[in-house]
Protein backbone atom coordinates (compact mmCIF):
# COMPACT_ATOMS: atom_id res chain seq x y z
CA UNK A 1 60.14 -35.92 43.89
CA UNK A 2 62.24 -33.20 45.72
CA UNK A 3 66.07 -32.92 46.71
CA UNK A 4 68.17 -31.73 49.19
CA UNK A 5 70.01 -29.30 47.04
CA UNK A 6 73.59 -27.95 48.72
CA UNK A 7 74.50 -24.74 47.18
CA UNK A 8 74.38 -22.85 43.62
CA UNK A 9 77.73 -21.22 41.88
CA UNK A 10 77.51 -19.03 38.70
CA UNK A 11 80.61 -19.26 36.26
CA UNK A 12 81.37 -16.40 34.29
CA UNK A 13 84.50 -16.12 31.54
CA UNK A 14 88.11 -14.15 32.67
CA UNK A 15 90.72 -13.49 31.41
CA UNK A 16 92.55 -12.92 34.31
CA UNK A 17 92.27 -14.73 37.63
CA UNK A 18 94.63 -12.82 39.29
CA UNK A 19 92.88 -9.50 38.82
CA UNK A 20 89.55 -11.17 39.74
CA UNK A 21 91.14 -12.25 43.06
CA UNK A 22 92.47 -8.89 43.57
CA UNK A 23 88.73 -7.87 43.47
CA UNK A 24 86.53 -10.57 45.00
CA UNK A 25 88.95 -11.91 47.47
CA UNK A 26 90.95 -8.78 48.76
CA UNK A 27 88.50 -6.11 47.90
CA UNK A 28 84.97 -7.66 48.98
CA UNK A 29 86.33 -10.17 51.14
CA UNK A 30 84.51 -13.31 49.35
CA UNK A 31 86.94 -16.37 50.81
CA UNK A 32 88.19 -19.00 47.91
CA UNK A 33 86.92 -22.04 48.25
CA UNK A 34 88.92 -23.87 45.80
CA UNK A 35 91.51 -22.82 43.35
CA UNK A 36 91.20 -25.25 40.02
CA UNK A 37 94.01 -23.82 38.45
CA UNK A 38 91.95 -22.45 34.82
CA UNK A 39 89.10 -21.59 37.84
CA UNK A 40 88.74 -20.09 41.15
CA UNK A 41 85.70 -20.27 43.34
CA UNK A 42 84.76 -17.98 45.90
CA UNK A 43 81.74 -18.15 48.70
CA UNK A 44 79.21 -15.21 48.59
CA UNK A 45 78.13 -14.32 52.01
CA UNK A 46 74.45 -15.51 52.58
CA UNK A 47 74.76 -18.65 50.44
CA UNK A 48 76.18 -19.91 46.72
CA UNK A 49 79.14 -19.46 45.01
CA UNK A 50 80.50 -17.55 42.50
CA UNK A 51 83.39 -18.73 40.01
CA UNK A 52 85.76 -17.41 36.74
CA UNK A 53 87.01 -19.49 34.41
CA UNK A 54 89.99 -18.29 31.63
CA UNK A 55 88.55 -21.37 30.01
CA UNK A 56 84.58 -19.78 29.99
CA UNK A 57 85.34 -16.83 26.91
CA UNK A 58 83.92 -13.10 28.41
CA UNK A 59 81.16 -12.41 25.88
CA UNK A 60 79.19 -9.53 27.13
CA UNK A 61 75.44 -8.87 25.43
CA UNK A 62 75.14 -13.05 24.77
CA UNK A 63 73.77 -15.66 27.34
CA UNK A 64 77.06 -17.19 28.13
CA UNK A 65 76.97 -17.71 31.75
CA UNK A 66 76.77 -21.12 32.79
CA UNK A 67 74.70 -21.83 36.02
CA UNK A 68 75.38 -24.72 38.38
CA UNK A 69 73.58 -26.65 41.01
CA UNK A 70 74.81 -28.46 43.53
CA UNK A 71 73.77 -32.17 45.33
CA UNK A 72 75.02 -35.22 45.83
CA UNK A 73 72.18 -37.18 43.76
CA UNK A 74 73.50 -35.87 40.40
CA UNK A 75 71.68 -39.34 38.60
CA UNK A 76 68.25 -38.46 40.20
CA UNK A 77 68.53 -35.20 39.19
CA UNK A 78 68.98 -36.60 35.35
CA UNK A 79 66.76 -39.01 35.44
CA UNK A 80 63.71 -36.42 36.77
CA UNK A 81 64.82 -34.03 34.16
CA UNK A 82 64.75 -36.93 31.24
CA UNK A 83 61.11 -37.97 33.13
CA UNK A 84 59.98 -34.34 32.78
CA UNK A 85 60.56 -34.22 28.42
CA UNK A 86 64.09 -32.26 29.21
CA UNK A 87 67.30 -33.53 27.14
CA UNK A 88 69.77 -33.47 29.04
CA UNK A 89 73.48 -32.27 26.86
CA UNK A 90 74.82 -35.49 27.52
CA UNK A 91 74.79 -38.44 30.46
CA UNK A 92 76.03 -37.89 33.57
CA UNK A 93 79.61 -38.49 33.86
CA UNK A 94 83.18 -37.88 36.11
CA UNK A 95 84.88 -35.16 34.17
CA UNK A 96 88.28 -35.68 33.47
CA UNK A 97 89.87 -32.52 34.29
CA UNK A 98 87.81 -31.30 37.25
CA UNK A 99 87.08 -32.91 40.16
CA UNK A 100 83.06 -33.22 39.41
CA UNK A 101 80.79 -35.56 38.53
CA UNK A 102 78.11 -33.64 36.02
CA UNK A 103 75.62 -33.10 33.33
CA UNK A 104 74.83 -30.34 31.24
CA UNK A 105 71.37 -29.26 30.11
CA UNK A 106 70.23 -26.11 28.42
CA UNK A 107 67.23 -23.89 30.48
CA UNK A 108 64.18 -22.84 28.25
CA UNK A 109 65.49 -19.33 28.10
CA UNK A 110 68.84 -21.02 26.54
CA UNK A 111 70.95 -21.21 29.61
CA UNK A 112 73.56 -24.06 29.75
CA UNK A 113 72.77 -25.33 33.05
CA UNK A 114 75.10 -27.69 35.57
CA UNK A 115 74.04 -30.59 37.43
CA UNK A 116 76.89 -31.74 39.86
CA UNK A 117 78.98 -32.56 42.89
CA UNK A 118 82.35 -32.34 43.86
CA UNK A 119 84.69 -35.73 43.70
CA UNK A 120 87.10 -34.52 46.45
């Protein structure tokens, strides 16, 4: 089974967005894609995305950033993981506070790793 897969954004943790912006936005010229209030995304030239979250904590020297895939067949996606002996975090679900529909499942090397789409 294989999927069309749209895109890839990284999350790391910030404490400030503002000073982020400053530097991937103004400085390296990354454009925003969408500003989620607690997270801003930016496009990296050549493909994927790259987002901070104030709601992600910064901890340096520990595996805390969470990696996310993109495509519109989020439910495929779980159910080949489930197929393949994965457990999935939880069920794939609309989140209440972003506009996503998700799942969360942790990478061999102990990654927590996003399944989703955008709602909007």
């Amino acid at each position: 089974m294989t999927f069309e897969w749209e895109g890839i954004i990284t999350f790391f943790g910030a404490e400030d967005l503002d000073r982020v912006h400053a530097f991937y936005a103004d400085t390296l010229g990354f454009k925003l894609y969408m500003d989620q209030g607690v997270c801003r995304l930016y496009e990296v030239p050549g493909g994927g995305m790259i987002g901070f979250c104030t709601h992600v904590p910064p901890t340096p020297g520990e595996k805390s950033p969470l990696i996310t895939f993109l495509t519109e067949d989020v439910d495929a996606v779980y159910s080949l993981l489930v197929e393949k002996g994965y457990k999935p975090l939880e069920k794939p679900k609309k989140n209440p506070r972003f506009p996503v529909y998700h799942f969360f499942v942790q990478d061999p090397e102990g990654y927590k790793v996003e399944i989703q789409r955008f709602t909007e």
